[in-house]
PDB file of N, CA and C in Angstrom:
ATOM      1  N   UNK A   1       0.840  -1.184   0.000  1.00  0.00           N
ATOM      2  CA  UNK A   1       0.000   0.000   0.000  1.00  0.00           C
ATOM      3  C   UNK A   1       0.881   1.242   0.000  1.00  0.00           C
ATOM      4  N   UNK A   2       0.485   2.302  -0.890  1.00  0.00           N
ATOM      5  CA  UNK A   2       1.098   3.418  -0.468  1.00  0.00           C
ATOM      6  C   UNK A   2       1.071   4.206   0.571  1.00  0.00           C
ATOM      7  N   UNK A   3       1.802   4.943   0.729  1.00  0.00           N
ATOM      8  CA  UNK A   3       2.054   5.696   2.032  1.00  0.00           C
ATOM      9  C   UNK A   3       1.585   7.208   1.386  1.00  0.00           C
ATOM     10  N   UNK A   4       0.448   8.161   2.125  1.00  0.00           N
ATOM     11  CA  UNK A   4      -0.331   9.171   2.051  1.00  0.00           C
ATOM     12  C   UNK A   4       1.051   9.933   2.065  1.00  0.00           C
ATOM     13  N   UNK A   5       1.080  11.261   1.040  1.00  0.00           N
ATOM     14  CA  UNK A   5       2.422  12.512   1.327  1.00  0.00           C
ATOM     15  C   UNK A   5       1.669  12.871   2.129  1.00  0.00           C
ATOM     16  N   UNK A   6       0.784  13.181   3.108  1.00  0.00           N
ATOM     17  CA  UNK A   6       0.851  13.818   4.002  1.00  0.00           C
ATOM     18  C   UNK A   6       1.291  13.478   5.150  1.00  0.00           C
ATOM     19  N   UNK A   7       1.767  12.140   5.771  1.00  0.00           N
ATOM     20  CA  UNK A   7       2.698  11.462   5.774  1.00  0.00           C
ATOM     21  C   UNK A   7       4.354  11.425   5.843  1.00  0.00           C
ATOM     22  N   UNK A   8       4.879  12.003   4.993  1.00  0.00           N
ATOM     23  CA  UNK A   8       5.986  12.397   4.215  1.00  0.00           C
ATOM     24  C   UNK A   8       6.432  13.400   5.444  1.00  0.00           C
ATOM     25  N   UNK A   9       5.724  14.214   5.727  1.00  0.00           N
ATOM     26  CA  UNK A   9       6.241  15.456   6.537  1.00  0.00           C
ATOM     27  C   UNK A   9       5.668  15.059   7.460  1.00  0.00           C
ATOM     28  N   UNK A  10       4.531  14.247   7.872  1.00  0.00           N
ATOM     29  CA  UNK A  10       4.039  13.974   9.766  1.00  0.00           C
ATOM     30  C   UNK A  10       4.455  12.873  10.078  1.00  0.00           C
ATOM     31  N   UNK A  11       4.592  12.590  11.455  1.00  0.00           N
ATOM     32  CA  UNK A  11       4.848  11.661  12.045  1.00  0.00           C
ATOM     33  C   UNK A  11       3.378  10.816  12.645  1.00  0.00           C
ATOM     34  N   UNK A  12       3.118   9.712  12.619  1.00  0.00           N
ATOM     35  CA  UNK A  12       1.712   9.511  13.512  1.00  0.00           C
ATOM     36  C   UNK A  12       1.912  10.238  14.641  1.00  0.00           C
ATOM     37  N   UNK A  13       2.645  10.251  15.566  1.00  0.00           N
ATOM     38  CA  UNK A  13       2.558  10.461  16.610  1.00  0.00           C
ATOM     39  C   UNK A  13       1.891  12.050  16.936  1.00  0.00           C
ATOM     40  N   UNK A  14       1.716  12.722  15.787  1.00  0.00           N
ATOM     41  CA  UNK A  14       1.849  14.253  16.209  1.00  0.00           C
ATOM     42  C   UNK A  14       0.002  14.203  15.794  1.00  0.00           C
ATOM     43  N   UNK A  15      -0.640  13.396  15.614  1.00  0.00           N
ATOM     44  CA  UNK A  15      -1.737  13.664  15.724  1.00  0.00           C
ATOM     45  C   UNK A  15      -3.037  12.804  16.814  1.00  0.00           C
ATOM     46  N   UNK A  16      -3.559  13.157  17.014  1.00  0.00           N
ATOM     47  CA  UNK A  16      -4.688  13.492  18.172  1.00  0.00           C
ATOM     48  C   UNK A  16      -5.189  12.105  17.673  1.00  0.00           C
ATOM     49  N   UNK A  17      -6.582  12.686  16.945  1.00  0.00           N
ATOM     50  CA  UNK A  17      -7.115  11.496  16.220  1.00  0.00           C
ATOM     51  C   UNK A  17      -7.828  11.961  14.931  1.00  0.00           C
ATOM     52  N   UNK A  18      -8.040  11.187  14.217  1.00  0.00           N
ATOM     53  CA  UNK A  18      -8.785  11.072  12.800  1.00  0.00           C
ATOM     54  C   UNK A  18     -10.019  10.790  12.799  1.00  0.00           C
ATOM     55  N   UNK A  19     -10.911  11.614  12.154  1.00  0.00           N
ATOM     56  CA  UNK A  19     -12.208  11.404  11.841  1.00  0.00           C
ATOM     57  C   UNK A  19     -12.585  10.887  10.483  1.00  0.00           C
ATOM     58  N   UNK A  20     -13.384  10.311  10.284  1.00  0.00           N
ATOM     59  CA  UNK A  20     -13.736   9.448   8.529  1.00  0.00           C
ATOM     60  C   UNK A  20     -14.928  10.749   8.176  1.00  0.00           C
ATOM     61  N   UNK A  21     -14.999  11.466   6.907  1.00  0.00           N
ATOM     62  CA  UNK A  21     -15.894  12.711   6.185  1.00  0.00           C
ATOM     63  C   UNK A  21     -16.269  11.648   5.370  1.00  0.00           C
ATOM     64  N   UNK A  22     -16.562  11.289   4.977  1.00  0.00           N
ATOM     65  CA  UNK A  22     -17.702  10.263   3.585  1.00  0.00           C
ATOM     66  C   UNK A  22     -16.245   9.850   2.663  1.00  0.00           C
ATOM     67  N   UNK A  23     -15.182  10.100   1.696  1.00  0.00           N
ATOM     68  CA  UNK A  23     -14.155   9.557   1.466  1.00  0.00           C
ATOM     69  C   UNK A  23     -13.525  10.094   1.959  1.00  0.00           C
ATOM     70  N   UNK A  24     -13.117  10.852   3.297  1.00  0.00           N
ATOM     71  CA  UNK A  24     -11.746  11.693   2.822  1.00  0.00           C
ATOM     72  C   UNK A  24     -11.787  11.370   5.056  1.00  0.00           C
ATOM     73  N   UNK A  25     -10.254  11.438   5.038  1.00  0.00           N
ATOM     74  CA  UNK A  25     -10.084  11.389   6.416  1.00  0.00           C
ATOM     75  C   UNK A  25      -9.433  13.295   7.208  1.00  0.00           C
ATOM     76  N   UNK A  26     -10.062  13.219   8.122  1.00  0.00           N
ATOM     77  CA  UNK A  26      -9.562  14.624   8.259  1.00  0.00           C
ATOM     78  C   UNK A  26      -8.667  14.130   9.611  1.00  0.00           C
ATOM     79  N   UNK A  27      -7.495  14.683   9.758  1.00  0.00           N
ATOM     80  CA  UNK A  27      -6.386  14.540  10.576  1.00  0.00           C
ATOM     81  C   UNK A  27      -6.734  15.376  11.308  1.00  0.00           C
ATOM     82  N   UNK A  28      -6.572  15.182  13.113  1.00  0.00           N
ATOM     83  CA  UNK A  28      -6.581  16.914  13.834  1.00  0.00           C
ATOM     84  C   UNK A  28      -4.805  16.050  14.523  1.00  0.00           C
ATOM     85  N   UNK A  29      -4.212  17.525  14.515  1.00  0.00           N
ATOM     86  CA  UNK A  29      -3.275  17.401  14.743  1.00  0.00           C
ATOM     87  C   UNK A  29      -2.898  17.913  16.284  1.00  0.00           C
ATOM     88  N   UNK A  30      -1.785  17.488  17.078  1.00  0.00           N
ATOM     89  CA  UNK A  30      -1.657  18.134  18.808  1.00  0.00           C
ATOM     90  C   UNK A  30      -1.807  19.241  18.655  1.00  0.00           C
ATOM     91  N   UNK A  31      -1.549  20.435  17.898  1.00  0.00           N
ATOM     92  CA  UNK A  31      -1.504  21.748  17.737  1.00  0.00           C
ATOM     93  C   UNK A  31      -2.680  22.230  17.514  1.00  0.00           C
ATOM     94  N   UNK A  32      -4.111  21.738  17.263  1.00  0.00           N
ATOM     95  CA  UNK A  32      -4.800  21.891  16.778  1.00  0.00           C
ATOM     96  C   UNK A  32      -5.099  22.322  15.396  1.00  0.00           C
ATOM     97  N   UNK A  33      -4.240  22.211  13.904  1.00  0.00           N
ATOM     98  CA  UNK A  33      -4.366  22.371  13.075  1.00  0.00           C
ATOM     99  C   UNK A  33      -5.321  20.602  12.663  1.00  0.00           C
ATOM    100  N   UNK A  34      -5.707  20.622  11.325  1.00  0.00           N
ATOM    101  CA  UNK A  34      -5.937  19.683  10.681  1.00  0.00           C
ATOM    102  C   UNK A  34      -5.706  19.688   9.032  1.00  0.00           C
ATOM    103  N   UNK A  35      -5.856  18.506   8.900  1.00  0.00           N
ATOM    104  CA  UNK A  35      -5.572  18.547   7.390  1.00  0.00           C
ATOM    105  C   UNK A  35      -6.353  17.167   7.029  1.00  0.00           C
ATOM    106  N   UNK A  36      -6.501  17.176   5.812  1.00  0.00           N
ATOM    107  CA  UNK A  36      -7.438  16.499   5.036  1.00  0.00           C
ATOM    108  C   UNK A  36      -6.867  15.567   4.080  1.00  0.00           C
ATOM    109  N   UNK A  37      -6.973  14.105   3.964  1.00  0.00           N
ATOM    110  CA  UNK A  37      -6.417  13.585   3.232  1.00  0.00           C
ATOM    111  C   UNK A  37      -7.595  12.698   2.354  1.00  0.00           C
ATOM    112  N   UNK A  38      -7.018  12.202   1.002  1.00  0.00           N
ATOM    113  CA  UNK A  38      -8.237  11.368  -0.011  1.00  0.00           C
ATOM    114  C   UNK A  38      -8.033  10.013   0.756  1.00  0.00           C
ATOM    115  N   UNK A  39      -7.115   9.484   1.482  1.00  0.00           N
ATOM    116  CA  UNK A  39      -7.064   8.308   1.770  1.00  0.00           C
ATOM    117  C   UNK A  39      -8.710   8.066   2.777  1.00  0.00           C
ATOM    118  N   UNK A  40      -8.695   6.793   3.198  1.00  0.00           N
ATOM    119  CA  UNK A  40     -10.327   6.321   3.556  1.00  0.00           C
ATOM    120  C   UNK A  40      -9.499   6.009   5.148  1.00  0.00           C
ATOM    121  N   UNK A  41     -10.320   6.011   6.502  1.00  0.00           N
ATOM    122  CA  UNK A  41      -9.987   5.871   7.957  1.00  0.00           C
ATOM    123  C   UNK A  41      -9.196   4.416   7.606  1.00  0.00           C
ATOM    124  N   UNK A  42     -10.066   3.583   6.755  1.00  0.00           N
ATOM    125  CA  UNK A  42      -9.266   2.282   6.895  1.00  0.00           C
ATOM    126  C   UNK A  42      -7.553   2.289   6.354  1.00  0.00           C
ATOM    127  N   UNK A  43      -7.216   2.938   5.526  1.00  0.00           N
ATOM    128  CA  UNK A  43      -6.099   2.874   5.116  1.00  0.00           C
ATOM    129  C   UNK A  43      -5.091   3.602   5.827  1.00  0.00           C
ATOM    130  N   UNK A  44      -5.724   4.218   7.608  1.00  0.00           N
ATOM    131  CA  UNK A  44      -4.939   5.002   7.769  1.00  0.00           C
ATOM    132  C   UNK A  44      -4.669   4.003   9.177  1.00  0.00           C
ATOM    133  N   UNK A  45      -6.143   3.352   9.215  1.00  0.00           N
ATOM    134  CA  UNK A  45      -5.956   2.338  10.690  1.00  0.00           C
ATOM    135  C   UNK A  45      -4.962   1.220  10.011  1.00  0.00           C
ATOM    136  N   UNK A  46      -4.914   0.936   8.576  1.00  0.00           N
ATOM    137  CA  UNK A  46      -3.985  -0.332   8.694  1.00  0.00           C
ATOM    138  C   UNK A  46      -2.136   0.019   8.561  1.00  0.00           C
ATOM    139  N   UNK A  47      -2.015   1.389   8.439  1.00  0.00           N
ATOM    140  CA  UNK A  47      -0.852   2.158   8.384  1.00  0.00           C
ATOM    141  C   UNK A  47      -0.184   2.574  10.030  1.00  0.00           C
ATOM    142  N   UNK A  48      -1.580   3.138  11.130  1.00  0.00           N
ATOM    143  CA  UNK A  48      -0.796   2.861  12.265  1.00  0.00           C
ATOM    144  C   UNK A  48      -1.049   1.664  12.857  1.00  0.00           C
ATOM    145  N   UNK A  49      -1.022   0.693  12.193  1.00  0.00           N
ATOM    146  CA  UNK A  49      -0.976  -0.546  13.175  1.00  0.00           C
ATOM    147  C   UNK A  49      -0.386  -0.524  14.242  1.00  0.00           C
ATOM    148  N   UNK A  50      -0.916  -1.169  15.236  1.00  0.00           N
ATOM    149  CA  UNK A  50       0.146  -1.418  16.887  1.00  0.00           C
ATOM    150  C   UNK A  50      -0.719  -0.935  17.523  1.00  0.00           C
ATOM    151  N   UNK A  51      -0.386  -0.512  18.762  1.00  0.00           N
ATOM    152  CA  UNK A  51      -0.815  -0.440  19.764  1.00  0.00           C
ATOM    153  C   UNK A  51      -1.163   1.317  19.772  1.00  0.00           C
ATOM    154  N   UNK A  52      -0.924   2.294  19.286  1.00  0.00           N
ATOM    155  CA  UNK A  52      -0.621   3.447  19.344  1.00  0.00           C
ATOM    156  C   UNK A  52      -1.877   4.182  19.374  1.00  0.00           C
ATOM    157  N   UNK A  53      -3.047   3.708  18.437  1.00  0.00           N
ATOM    158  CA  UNK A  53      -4.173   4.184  17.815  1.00  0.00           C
ATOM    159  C   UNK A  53      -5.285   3.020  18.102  1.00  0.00           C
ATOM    160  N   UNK A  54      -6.486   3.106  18.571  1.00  0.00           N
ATOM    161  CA  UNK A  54      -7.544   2.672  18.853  1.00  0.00           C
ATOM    162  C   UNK A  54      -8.743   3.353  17.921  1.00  0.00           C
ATOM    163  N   UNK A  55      -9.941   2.466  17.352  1.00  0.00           N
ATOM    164  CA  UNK A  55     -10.705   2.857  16.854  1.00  0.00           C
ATOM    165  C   UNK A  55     -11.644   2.493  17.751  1.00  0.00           C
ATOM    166  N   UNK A  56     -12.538   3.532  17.695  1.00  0.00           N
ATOM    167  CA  UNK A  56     -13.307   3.699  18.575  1.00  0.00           C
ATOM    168  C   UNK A  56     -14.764   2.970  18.010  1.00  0.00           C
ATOM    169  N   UNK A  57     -15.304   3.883  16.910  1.00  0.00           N
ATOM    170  CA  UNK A  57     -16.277   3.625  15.592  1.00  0.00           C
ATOM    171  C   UNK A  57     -15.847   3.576  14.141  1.00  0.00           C
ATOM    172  N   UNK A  58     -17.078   3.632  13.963  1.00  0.00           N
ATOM    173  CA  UNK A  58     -16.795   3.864  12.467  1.00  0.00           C
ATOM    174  C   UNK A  58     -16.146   4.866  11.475  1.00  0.00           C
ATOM    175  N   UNK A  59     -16.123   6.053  12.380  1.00  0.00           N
ATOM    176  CA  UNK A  59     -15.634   6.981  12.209  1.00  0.00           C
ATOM    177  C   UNK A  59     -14.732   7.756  12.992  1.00  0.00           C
ATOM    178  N   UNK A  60     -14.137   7.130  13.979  1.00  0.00           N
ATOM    179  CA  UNK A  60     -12.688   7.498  15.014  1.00  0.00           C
ATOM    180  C   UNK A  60     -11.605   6.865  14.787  1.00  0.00           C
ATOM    181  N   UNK A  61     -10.465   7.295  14.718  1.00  0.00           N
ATOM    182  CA  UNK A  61      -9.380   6.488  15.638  1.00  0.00           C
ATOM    183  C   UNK A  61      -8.842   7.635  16.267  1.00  0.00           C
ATOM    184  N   UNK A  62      -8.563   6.953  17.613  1.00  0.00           N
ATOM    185  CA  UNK A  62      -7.600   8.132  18.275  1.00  0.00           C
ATOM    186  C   UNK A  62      -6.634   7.613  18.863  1.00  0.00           C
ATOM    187  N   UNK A  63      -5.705   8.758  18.738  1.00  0.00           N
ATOM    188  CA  UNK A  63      -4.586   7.932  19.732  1.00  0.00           C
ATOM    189  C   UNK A  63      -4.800   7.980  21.290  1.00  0.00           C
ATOM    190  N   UNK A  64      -4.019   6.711  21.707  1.00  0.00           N
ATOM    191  CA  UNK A  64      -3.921   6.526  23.129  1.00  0.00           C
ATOM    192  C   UNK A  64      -3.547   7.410  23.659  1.00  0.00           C
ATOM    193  N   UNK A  65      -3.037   8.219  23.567  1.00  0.00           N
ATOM    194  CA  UNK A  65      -2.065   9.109  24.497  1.00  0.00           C
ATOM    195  C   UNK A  65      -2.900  10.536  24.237  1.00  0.00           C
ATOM    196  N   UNK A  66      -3.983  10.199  24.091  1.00  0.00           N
ATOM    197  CA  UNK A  66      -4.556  11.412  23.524  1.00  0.00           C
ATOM    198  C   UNK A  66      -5.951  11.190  24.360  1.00  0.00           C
ATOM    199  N   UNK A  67      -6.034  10.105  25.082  1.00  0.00           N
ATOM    200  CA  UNK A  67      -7.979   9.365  25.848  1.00  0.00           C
ATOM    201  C   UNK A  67      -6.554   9.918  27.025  1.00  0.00           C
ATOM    202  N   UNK A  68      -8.276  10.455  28.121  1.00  0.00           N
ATOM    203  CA  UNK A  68      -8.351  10.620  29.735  1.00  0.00           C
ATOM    204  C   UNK A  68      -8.514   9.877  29.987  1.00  0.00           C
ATOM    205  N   UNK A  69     -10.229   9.316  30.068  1.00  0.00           N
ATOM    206  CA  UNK A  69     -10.233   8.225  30.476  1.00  0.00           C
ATOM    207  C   UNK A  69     -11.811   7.880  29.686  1.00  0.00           C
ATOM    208  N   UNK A  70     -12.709   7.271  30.648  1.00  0.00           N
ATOM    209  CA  UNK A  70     -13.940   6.895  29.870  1.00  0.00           C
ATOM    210  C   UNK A  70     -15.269   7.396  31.197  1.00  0.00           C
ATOM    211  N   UNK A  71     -16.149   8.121  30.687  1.00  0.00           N
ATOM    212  CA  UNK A  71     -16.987   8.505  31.723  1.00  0.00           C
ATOM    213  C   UNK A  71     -18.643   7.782  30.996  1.00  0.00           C
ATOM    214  N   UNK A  72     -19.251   7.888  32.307  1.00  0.00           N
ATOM    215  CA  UNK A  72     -20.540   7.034  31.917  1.00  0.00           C
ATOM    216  C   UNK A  72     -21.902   8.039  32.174  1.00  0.00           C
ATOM    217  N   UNK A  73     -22.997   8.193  31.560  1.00  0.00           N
ATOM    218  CA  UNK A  73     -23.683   8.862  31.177  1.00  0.00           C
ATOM    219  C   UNK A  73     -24.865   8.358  31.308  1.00  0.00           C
ATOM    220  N   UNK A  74     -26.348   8.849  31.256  1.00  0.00           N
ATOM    221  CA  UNK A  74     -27.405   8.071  31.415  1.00  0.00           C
ATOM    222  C   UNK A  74     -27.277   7.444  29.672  1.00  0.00           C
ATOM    223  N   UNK A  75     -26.846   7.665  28.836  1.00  0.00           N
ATOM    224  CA  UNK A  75     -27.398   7.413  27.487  1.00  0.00           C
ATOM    225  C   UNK A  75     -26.266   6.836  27.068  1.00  0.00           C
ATOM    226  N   UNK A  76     -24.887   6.273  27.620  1.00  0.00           N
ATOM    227  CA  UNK A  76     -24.062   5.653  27.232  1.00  0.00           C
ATOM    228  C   UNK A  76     -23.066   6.118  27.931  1.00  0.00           C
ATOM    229  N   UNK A  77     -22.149   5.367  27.286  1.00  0.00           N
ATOM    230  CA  UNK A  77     -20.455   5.646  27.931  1.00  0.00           C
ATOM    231  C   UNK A  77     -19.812   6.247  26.868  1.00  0.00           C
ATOM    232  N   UNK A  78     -18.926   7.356  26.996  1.00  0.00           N
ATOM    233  CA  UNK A  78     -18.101   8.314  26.487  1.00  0.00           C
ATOM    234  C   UNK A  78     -16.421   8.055  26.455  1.00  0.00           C
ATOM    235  N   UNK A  79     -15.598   8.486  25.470  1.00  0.00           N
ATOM    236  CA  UNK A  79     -14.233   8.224  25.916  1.00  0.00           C
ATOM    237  C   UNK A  79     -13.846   9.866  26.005  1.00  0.00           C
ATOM    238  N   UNK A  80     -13.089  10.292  26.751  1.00  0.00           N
ATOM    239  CA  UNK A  80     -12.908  11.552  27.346  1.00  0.00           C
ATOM    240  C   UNK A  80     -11.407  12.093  26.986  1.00  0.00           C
ATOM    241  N   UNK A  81     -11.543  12.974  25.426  1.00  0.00           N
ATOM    242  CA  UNK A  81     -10.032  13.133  25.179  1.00  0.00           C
ATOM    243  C   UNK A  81      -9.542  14.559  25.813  1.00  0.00           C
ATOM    244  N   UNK A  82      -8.369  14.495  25.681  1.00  0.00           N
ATOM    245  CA  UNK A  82      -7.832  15.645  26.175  1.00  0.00           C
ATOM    246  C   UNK A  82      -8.071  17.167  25.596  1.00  0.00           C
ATOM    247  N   UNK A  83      -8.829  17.394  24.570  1.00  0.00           N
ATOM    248  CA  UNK A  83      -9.251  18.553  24.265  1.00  0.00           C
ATOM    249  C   UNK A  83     -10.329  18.690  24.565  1.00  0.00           C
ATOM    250  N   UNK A  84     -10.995  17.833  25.603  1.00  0.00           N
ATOM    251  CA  UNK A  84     -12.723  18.190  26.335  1.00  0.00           C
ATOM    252  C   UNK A  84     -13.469  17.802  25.369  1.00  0.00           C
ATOM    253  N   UNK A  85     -13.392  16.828  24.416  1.00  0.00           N
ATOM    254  CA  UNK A  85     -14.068  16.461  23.491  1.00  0.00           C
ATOM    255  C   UNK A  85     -14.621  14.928  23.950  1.00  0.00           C
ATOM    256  N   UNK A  86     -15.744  14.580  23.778  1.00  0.00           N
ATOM    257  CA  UNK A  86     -16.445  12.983  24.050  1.00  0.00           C
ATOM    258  C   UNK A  86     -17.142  12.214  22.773  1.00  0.00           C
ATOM    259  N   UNK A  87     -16.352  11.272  23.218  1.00  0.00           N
ATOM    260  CA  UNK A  87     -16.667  10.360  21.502  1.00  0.00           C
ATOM    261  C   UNK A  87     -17.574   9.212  22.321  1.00  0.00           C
ATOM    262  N   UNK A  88     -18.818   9.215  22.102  1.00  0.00           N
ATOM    263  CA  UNK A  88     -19.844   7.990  22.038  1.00  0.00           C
ATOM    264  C   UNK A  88     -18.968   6.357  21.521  1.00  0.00           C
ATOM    265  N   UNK A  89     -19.287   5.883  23.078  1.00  0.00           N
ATOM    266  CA  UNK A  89     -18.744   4.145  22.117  1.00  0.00           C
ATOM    267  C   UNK A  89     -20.098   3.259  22.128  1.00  0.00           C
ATOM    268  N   UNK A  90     -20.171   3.229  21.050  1.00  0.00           N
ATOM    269  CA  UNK A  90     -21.115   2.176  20.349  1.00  0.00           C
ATOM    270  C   UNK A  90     -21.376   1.502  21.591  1.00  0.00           C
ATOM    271  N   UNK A  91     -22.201   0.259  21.646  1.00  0.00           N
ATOM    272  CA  UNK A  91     -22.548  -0.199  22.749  1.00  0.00           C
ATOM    273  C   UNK A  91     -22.058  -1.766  22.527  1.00  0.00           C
ATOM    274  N   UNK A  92     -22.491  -1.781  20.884  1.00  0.00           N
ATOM    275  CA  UNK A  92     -22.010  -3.442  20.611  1.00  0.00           C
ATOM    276  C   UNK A  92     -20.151  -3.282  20.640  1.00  0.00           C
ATOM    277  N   UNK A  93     -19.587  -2.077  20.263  1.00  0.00           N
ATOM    278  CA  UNK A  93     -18.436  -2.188  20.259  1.00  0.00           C
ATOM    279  C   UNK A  93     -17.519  -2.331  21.780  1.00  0.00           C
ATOM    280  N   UNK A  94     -18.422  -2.074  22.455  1.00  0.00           N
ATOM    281  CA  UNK A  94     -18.184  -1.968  23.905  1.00  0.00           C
ATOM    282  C   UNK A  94     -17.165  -3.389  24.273  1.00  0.00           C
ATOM    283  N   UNK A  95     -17.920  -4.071  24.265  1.00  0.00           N
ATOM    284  CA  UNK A  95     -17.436  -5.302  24.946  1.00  0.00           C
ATOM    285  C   UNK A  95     -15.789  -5.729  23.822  1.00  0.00           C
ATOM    286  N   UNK A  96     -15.705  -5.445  22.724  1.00  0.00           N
ATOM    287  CA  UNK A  96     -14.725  -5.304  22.129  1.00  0.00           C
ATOM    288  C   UNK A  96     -13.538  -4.500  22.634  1.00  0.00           C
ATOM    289  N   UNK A  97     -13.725  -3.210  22.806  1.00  0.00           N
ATOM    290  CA  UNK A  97     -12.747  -2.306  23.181  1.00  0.00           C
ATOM    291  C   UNK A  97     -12.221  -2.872  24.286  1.00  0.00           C
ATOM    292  N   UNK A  98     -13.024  -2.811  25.134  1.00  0.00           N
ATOM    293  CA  UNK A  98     -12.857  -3.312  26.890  1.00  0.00           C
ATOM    294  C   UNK A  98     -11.783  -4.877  26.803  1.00  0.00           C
ATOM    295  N   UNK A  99     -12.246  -6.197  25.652  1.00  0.00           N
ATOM    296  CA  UNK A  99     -11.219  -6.941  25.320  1.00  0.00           C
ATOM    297  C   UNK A  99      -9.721  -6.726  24.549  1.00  0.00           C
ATOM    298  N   UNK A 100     -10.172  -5.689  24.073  1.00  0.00           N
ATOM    299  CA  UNK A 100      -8.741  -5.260  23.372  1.00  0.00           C
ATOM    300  C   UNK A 100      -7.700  -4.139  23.728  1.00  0.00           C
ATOM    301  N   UNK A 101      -8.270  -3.315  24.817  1.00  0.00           N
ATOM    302  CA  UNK A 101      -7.867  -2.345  25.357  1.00  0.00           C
ATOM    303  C   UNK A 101      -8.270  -1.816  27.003  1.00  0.00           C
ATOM    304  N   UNK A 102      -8.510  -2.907  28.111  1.00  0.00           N
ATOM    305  CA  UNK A 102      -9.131  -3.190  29.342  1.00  0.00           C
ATOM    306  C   UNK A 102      -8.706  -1.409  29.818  1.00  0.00           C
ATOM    307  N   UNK A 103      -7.132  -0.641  29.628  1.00  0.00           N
ATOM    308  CA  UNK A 103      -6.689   0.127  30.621  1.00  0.00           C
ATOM    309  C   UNK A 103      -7.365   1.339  29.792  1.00  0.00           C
ATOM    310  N   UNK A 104      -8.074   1.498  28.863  1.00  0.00           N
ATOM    311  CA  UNK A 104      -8.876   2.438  28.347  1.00  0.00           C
ATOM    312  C   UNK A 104     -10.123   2.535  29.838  1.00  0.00           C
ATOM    313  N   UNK A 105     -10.238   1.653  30.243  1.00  0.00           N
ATOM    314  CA  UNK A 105     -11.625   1.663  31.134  1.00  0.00           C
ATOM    315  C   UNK A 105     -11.542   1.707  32.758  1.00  0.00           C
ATOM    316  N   UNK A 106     -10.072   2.234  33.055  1.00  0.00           N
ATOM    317  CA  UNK A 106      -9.649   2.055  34.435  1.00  0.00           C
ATOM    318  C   UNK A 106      -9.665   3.405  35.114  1.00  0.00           C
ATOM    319  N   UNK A 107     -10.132   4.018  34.042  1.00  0.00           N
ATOM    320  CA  UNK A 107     -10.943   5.948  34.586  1.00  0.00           C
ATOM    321  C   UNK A 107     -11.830   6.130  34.240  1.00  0.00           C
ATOM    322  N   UNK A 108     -12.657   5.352  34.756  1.00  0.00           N
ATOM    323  CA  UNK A 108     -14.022   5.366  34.375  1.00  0.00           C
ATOM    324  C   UNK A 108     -14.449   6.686  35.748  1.00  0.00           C
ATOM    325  N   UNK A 109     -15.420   7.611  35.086  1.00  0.00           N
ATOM    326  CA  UNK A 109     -15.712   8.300  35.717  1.00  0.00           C
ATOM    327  C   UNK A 109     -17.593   7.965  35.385  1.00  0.00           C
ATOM    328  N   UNK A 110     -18.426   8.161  36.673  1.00  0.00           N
ATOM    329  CA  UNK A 110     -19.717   8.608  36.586  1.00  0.00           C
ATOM    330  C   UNK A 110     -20.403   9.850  36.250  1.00  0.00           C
ATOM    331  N   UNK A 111     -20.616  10.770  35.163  1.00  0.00           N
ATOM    332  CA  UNK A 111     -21.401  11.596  35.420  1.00  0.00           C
ATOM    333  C   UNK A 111     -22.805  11.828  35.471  1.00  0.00           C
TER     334      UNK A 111
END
């Protein structure tokens, strides 16, 4: 597979997480800039493989180092990133994450 030029000049590490727009993935970066690439979320989840990046849905990945923790809600459970932002986890994906990533769920907060 090719490797995205936008890419070329970033490192994974320097971004937050990725959102999926209908084809196009939009990057937010630690700085809060973003940028926009034609590649699809999948080609970007099979590029950071490892441990680094978690997908959340269908339309997340974020990096680890980028989740607080996970807070719980009357209408679901939330993952709680560091820019005060809350990403809804699916409910069927639930029991997935929690097997593939248990220390995502060890700040669990009630609100």
């Amino acid at each position: 597979m090719n490797v995205p030029k936008i890419l070329d000049a970033a490192k994974p590490d320097m971004f937050t997480h990725l959102q999926a727009s209908i084809n196009y993935t939009i990057l937010n970066k630690s700085d809060g800039t973003k940028l926009i690439s034609g590649y699809s979320l999948k080609a970007f989840e099979a590029l950071f493989e490892g441990n680094s990046f978690v997908r959340i849905d269908r339309s997340n990945l974020v990096s680890k180092a980028f989740i607080i923790g996970c807070i719980t809600r009357k209408n679901g459970e939330y993952i709680l990133l560091k820019n005060k932002s809350e990403l809804l986890i699916p409910r069927r994906r639930r029991g997935l994450l929690l097997d593939k990533h248990p220390n995502l769920f060890t700040n669990l907060k009630t609100a």
